[in-house]
Protein backbone atom coordinates (compact mmCIF):
# COMPACT_ATOMS: atom_id res chain seq x y z
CA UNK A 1 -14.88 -5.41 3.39
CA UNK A 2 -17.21 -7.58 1.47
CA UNK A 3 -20.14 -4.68 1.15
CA UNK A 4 -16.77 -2.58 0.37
CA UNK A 5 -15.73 -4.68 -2.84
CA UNK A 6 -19.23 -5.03 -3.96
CA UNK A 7 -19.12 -0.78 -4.17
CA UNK A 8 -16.23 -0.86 -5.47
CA UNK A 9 -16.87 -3.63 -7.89
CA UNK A 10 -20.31 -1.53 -8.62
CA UNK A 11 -17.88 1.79 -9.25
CA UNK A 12 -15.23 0.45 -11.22
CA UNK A 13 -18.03 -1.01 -14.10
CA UNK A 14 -18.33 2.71 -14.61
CA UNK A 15 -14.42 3.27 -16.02
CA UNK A 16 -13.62 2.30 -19.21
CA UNK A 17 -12.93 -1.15 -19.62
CA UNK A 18 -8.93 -0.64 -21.19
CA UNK A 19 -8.15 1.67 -18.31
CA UNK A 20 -7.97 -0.99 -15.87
CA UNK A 21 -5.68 -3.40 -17.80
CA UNK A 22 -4.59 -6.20 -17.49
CA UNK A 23 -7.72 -7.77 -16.70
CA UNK A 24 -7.12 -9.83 -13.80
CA UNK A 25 -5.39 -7.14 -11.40
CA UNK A 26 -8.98 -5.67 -10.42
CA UNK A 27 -9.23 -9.46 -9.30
CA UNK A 28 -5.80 -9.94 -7.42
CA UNK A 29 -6.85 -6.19 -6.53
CA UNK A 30 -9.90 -7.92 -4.56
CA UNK A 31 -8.18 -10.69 -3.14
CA UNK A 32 -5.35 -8.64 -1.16
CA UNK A 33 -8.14 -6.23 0.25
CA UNK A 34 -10.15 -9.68 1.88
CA UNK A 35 -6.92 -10.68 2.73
CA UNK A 36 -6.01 -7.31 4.71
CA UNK A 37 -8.64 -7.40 7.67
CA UNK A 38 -8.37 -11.37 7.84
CA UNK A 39 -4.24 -11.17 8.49
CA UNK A 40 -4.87 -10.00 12.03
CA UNK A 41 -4.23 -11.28 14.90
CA UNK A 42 -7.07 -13.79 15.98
CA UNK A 43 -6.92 -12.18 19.83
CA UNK A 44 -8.01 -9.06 18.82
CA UNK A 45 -10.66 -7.05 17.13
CA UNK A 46 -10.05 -3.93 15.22
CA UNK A 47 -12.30 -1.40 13.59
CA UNK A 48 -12.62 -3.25 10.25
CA UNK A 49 -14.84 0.14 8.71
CA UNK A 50 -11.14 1.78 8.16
CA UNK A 51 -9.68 -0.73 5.65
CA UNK A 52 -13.00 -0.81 4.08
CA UNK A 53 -13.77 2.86 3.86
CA UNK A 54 -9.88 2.85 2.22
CA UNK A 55 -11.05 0.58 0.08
CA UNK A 56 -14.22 2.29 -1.61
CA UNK A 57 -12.37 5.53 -1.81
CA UNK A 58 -9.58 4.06 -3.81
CA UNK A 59 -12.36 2.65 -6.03
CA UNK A 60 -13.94 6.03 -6.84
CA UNK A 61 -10.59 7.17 -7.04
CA UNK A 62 -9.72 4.99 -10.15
CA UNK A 63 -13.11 5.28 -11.84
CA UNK A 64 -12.56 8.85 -11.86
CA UNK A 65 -8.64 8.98 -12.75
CA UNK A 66 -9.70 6.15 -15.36
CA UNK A 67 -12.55 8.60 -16.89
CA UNK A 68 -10.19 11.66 -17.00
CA UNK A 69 -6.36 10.03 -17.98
CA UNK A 70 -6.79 6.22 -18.95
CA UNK A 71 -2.93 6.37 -19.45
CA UNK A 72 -2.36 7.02 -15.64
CA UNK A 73 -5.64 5.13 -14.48
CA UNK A 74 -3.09 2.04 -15.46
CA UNK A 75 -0.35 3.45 -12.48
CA UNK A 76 -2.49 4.29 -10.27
CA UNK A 77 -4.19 0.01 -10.61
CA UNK A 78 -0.28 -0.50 -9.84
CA UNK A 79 -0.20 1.94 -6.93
CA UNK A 80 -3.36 0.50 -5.22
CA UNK A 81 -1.96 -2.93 -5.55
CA UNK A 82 1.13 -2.29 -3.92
CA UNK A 83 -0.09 -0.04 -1.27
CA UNK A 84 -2.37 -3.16 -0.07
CA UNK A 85 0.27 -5.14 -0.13
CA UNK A 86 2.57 -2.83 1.63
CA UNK A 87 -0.25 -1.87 4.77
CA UNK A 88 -0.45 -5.97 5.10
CA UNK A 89 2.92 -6.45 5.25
CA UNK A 90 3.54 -3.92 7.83
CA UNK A 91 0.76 -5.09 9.79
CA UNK A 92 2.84 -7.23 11.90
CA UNK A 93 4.58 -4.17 12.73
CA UNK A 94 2.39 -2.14 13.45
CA UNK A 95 0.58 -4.62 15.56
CA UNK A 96 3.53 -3.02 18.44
CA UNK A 97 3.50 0.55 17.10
CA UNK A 98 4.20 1.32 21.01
CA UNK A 99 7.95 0.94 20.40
CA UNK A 100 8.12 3.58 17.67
CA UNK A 101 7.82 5.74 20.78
CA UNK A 102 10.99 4.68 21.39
CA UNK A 103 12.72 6.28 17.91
CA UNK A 104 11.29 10.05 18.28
CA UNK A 105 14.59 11.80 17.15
CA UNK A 106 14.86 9.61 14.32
CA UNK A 107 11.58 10.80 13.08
CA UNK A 108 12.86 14.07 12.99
CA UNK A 109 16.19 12.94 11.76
CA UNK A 110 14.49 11.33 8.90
CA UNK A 111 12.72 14.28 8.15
CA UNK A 112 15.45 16.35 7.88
CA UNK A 113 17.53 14.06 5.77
CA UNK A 114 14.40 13.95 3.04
CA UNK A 115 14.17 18.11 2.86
CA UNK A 116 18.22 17.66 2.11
CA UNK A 117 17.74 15.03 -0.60
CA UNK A 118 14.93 17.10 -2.50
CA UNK A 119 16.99 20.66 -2.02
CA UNK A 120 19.69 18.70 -3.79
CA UNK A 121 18.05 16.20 -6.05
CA UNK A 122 14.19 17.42 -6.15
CA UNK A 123 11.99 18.45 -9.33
CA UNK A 124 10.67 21.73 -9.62
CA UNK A 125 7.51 22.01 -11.05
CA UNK A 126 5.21 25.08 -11.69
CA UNK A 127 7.66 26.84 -9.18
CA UNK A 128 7.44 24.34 -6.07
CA UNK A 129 9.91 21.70 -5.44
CA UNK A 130 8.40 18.59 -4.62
CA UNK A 131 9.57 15.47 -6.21
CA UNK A 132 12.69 13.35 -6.18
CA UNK A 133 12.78 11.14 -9.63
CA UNK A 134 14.51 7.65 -9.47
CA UNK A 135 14.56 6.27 -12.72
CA UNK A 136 11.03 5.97 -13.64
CA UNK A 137 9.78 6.27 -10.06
CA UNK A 138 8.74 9.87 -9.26
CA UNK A 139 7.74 10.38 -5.52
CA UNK A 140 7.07 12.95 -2.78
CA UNK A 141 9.45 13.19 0.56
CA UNK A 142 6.79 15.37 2.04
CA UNK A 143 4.07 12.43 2.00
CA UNK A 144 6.36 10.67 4.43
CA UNK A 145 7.15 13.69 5.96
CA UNK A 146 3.85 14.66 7.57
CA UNK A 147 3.79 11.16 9.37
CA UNK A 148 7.32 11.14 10.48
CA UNK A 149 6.45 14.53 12.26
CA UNK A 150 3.46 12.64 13.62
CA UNK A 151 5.30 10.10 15.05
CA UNK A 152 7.67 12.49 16.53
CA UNK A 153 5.14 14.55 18.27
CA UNK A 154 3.31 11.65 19.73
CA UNK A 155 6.49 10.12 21.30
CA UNK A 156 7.59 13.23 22.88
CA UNK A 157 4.27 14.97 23.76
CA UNK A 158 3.47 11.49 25.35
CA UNK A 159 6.49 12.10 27.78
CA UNK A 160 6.35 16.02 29.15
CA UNK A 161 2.51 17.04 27.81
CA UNK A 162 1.52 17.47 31.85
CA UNK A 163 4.67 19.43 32.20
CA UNK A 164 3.70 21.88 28.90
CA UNK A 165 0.13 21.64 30.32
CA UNK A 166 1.35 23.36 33.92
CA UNK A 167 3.87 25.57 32.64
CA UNK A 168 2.81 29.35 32.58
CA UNK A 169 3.10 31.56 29.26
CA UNK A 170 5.12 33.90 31.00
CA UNK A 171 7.99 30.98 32.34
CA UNK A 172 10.05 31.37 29.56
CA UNK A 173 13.00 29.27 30.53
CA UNK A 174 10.63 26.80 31.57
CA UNK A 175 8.93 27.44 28.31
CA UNK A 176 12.36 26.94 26.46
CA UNK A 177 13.08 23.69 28.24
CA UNK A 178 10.40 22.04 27.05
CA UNK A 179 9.23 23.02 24.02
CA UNK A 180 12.55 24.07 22.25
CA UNK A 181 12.77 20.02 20.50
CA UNK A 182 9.00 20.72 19.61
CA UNK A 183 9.71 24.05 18.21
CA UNK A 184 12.80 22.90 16.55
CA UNK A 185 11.51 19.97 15.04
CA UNK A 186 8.41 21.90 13.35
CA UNK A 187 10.79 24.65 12.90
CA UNK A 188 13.13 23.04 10.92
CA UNK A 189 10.34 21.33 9.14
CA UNK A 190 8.55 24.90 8.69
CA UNK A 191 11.52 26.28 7.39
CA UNK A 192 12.23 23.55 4.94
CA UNK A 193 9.35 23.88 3.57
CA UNK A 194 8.98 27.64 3.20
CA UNK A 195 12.29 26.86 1.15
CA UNK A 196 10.67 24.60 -1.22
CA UNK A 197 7.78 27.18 -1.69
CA UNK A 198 5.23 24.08 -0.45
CA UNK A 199 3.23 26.65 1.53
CA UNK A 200 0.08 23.63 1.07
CA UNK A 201 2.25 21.12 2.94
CA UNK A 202 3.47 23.91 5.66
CA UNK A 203 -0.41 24.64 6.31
CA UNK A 204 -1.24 21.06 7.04
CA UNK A 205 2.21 20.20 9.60
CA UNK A 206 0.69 23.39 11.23
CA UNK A 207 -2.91 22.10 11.61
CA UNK A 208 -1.40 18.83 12.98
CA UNK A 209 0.97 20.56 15.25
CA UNK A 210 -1.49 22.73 17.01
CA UNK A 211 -4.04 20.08 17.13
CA UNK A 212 -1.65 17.65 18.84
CA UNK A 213 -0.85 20.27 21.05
CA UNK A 214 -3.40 21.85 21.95
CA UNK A 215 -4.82 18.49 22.89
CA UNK A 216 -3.00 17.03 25.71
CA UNK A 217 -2.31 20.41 27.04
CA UNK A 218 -4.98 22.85 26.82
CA UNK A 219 -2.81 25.66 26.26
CA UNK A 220 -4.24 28.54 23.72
CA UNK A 221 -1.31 30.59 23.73
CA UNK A 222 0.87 28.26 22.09
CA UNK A 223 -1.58 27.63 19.01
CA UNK A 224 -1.78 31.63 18.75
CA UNK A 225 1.76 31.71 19.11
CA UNK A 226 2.37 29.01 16.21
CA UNK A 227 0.24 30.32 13.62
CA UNK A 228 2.15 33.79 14.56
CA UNK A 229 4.91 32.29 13.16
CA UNK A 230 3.51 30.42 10.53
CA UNK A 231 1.77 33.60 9.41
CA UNK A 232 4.89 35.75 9.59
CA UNK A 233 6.97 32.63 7.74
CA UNK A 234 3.72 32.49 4.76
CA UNK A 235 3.71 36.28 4.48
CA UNK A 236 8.04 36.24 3.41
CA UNK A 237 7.13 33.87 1.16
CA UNK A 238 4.74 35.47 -0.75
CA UNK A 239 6.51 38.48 -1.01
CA UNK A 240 9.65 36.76 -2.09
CA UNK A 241 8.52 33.87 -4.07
CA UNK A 242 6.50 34.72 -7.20
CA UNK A 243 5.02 31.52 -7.50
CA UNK A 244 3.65 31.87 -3.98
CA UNK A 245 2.12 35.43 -4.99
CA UNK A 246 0.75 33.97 -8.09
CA UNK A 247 -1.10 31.23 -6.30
CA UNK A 248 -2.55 33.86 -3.82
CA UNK A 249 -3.69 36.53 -6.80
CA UNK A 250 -5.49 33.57 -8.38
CA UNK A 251 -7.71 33.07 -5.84
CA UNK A 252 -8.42 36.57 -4.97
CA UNK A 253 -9.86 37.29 -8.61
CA UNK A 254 -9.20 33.99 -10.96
CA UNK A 255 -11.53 36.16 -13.51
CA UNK A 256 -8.70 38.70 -13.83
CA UNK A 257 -6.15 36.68 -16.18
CA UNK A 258 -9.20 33.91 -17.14
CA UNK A 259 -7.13 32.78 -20.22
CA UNK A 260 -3.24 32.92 -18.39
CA UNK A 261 -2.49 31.87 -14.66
CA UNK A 262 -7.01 31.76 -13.75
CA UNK A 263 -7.23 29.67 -16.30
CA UNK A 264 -6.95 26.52 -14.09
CA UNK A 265 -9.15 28.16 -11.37
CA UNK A 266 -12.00 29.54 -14.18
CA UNK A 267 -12.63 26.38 -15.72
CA UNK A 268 -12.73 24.30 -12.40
CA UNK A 269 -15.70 27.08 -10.77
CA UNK A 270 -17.00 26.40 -14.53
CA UNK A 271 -17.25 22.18 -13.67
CA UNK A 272 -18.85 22.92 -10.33
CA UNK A 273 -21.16 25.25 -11.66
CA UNK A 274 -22.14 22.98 -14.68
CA UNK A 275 -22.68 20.01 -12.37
CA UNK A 276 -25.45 21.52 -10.00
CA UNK A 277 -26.81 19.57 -7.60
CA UNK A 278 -27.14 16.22 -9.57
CA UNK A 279 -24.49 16.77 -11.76
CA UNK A 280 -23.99 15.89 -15.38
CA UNK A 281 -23.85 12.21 -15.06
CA UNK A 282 -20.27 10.15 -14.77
CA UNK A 283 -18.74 10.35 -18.36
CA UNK A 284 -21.13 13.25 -19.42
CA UNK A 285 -19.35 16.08 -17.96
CA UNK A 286 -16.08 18.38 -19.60
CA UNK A 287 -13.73 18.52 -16.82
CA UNK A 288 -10.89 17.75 -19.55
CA UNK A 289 -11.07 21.24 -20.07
CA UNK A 290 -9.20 22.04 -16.15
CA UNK A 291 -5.38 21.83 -16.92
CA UNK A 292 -4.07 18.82 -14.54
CA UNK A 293 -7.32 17.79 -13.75
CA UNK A 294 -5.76 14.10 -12.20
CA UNK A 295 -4.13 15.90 -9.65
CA UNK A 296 -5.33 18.87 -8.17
CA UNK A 297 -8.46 19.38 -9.28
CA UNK A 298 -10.14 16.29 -8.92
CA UNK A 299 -12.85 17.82 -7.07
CA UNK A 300 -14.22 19.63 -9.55
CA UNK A 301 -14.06 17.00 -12.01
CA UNK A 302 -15.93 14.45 -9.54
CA UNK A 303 -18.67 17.02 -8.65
CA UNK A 304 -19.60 17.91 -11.93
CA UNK A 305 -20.01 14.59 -13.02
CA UNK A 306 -21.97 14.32 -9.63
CA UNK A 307 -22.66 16.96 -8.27
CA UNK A 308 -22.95 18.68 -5.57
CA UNK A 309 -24.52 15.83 -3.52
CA UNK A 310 -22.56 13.58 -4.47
CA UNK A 311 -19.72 15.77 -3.25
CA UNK A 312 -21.42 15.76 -0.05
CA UNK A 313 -21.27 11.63 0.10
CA UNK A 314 -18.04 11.50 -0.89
CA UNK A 315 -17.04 14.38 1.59
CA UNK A 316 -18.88 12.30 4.15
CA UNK A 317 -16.96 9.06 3.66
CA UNK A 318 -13.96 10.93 4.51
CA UNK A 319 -15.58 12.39 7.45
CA UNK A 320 -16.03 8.71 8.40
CA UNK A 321 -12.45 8.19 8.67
CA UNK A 322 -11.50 11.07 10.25
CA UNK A 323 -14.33 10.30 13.03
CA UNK A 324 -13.46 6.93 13.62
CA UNK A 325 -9.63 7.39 13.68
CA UNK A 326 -11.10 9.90 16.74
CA UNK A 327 -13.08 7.45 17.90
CA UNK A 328 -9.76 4.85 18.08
CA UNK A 329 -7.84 7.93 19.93
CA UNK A 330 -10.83 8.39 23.09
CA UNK A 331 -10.43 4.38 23.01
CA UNK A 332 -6.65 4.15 24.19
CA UNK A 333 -5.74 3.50 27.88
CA UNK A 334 -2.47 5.48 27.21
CA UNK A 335 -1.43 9.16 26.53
CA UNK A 336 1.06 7.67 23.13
CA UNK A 337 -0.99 5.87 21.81
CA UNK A 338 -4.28 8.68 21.72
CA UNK A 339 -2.06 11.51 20.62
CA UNK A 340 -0.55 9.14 17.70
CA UNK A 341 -4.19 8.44 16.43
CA UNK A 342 -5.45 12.15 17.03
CA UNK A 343 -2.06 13.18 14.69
CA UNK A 344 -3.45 10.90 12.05
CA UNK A 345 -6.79 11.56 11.56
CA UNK A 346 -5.28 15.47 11.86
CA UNK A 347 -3.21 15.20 9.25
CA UNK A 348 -5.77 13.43 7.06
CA UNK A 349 -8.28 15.53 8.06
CA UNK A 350 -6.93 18.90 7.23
CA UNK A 351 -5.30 17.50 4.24
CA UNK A 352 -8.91 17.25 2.71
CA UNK A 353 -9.95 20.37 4.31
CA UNK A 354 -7.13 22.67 2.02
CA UNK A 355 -7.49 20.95 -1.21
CA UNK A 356 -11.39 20.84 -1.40
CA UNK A 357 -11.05 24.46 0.45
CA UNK A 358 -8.90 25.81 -2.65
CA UNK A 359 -10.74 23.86 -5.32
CA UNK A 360 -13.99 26.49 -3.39
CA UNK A 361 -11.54 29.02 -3.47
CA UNK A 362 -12.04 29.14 0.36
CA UNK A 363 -7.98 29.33 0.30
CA UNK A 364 -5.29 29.81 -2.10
CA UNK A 365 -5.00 26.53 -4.01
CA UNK A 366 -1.67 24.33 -3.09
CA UNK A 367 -0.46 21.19 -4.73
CA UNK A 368 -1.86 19.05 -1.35
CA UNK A 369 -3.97 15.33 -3.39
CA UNK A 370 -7.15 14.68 -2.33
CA UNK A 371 -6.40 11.52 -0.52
CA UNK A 372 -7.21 8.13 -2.10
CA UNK A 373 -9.12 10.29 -5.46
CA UNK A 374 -6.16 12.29 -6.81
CA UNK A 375 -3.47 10.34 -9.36
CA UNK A 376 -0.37 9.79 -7.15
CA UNK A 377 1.67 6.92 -5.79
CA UNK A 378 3.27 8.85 -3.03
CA UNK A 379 -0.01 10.14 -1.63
CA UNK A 380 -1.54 6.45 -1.80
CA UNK A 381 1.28 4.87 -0.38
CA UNK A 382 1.25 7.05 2.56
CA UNK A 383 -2.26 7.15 2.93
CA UNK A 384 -3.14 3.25 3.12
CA UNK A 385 -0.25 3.41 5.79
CA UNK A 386 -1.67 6.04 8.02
CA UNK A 387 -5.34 3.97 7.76
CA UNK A 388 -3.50 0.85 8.42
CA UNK A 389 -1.80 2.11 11.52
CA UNK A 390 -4.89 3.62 12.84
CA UNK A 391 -6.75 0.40 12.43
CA UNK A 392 -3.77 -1.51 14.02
CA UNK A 393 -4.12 1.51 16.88
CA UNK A 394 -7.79 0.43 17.20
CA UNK A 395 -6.88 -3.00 18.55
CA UNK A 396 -8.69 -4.50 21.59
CA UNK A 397 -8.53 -7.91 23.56
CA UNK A 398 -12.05 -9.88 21.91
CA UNK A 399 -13.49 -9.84 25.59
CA UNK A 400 -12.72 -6.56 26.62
CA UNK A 401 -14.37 -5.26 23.59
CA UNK A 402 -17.20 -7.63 24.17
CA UNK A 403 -17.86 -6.53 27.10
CA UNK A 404 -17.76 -2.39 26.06
């Protein structure tokens, strides 16, 4: 964590000084992240890269917000303070993240209950429906969302994945048994989200889902049959949603409306292109030309400022996390608690995998943050909490770990 803060510290010289106001917080900012590994338990040793990897992405994160919006540079300071205190406050819960095993319907149950409250109270922006304002709090259900369905497929998977595993494709009622609360609960989710045209968040629950499942129970034919139905659910809703089709004839030709709805797109392959391989230099660059550059195109504003190697680091610090959190899942001596950190680093690693894959027009663009980088309190919040229960995951006695 210290080599962390001294990047970070290193990083955040590069902002502009009345972005990160007041002047103390980077400070108190500091002290809660070399208060975060110390807080555990003195019996144990955890993999202390995770908090620290955390830690240097949120730096970059601000420099970069702070060099594109100063205005929300100064929330997102905010955010990053509370999420640290947030992931060390739940750290004593999380120390027994065994007994949310115990609670898998209410995962679901929770889920459910958030799609309600943004059908009926949500903001619809650009054509998606996404956020839920409370006063001057804006937030996203579906950031909690993806770890609630986590959560839900961990506890149960933990409980009948040899049964799924030995089951034969053709056994339906066996089939049905089984797998109907699995189905239903990424049904429902599915479903909800096909009705709030968040096709981006729908991808990712799929990735998880198969990737969980496929897992602990080798079985093929349910991933085919999965994206079947994911496929069949994404093709209504292009055909029925407009901002859905939009999105998709974007990123088959961007350069065919480059001044109305490719405008976005065009001047975001413009920022990569500019950048190279060395990029412009931080500050030096014009990604203020990309329309809601903060959010979802962050990418492009960070690699032509740094180009494409430096795209490559900071694509490789995430890769970090996403191998370690694997590394924490072979670890565990039971079935729970490796399929709850395989979800995690699933559902963190194909949420980087969608947005950098639309910002390369690999996919259709969706309104997925780049975790940690992108503006957004939702997406940080949930973020530190996913790293914060993988590192409380990665927990071993200090003498069986000596002794590995």
């Amino acid at each position: 964590m210290i080599v962390a803060l001294a990047i970070a510290a290193a990083t955040l010289r590069l902002a502009p000084p009345a972005a990160l106001v007041p002047v103390w917080l980077p400070f108190a900012l500091a002290a809660l992240a070399l208060a975060w590994p110390a807080l555990r338990p003195v019996s144990v040793t955890r993999d202390d890269t995770l908090p620290a990897l955390a830690v240097v992405l949120s730096s970059i994160g601000l420099a970069v917000v702070a060099r594109l919006e100063p205005d929300l540079a100064q929330k997102q300071i905010v955010w990053v303070a509370f999420s640290l205190v947030l992931s060390i406050a739940a750290g004593p819960a999380f120390a027994r993240f065994r007994v949310l095993a115990a609670y898998k319907y209410i995962w679901i149950l929770g889920s459910i209950i958030l799609f309600v409250a943004l059908a009926l109270f949500g903001q619809e922006v650009n054509g998606a429906r996404l956020w839920i304002r409370a006063g001057p709090i804006q937030f996203e259900p579906v950031e909690l969302i993806k770890l609630f369905i986590v959560l839900f497929m961990a506890s149960y998977l933990a409980e009948t994945a040899d049964v799924i595993a030995q089951t034969r494709p053709w056994s339906l009622r066996a089939n049905a048994k089984y797998l109907g609360p699995l189905f239903l609960g990424w049904g429902v989710s599915m479903a909800m989200l096909v009705f709030e045209r968040d096709l981006g968040m729908a991808t990712l629950l799929l990735g998880t889902f198969v990737a969980m499942l496929y897992v602990p129970t080798r079985r093929f034919d349910l991933v085919v049959g999965a994206s079947a139905i994911f496929g069949a659910a994404a093709w209504w809703a292009a055909t029925h949603y407009s901002y859905v089709e939009r999105r998709i004839a974007v990123w088959r030709d961007p350069f065919a409306d480059p001044l109305g709805a490719g405008y976005q797109a065009v001047q975001s392959l413009f920022s990569l292109a500019n950048g190279g391989l060395f990029g412009t230099g931080f500050g030096l660059g014009r990604p203020d030309y990309i329309p809601s550059v903060a959010t979802d195109y962050v990418y492009a504003a960070y690699g032509e400022e740094w180009g494409a190697f430096g795209s490559i680091a900071l694509l490789g610090i995430f890769l970090a996390i996403v191998l370690r959190a694997l590394r924490v899942a072979q670890r565990q001596p039971d079935l729970y608690a490796k399929l709850l950190a395989t979800g995690l680093a699933a559902v963190f690693g194909f949420q980087i995998v969608i947005i950098v894959g639309g910002v390369l027009r690999l996919f259709p663009l969706t309104g997925i943050t780049l975790p940690f980088v992108s503006y957004g309190g939702s997406s940080l919040v949930t973020n530190y909490l996913l790293v914060a229960l993988v590192w409380a995951i990665s927990s071993e006695p200090k003498r069986a770990a000596d002794a590995a």
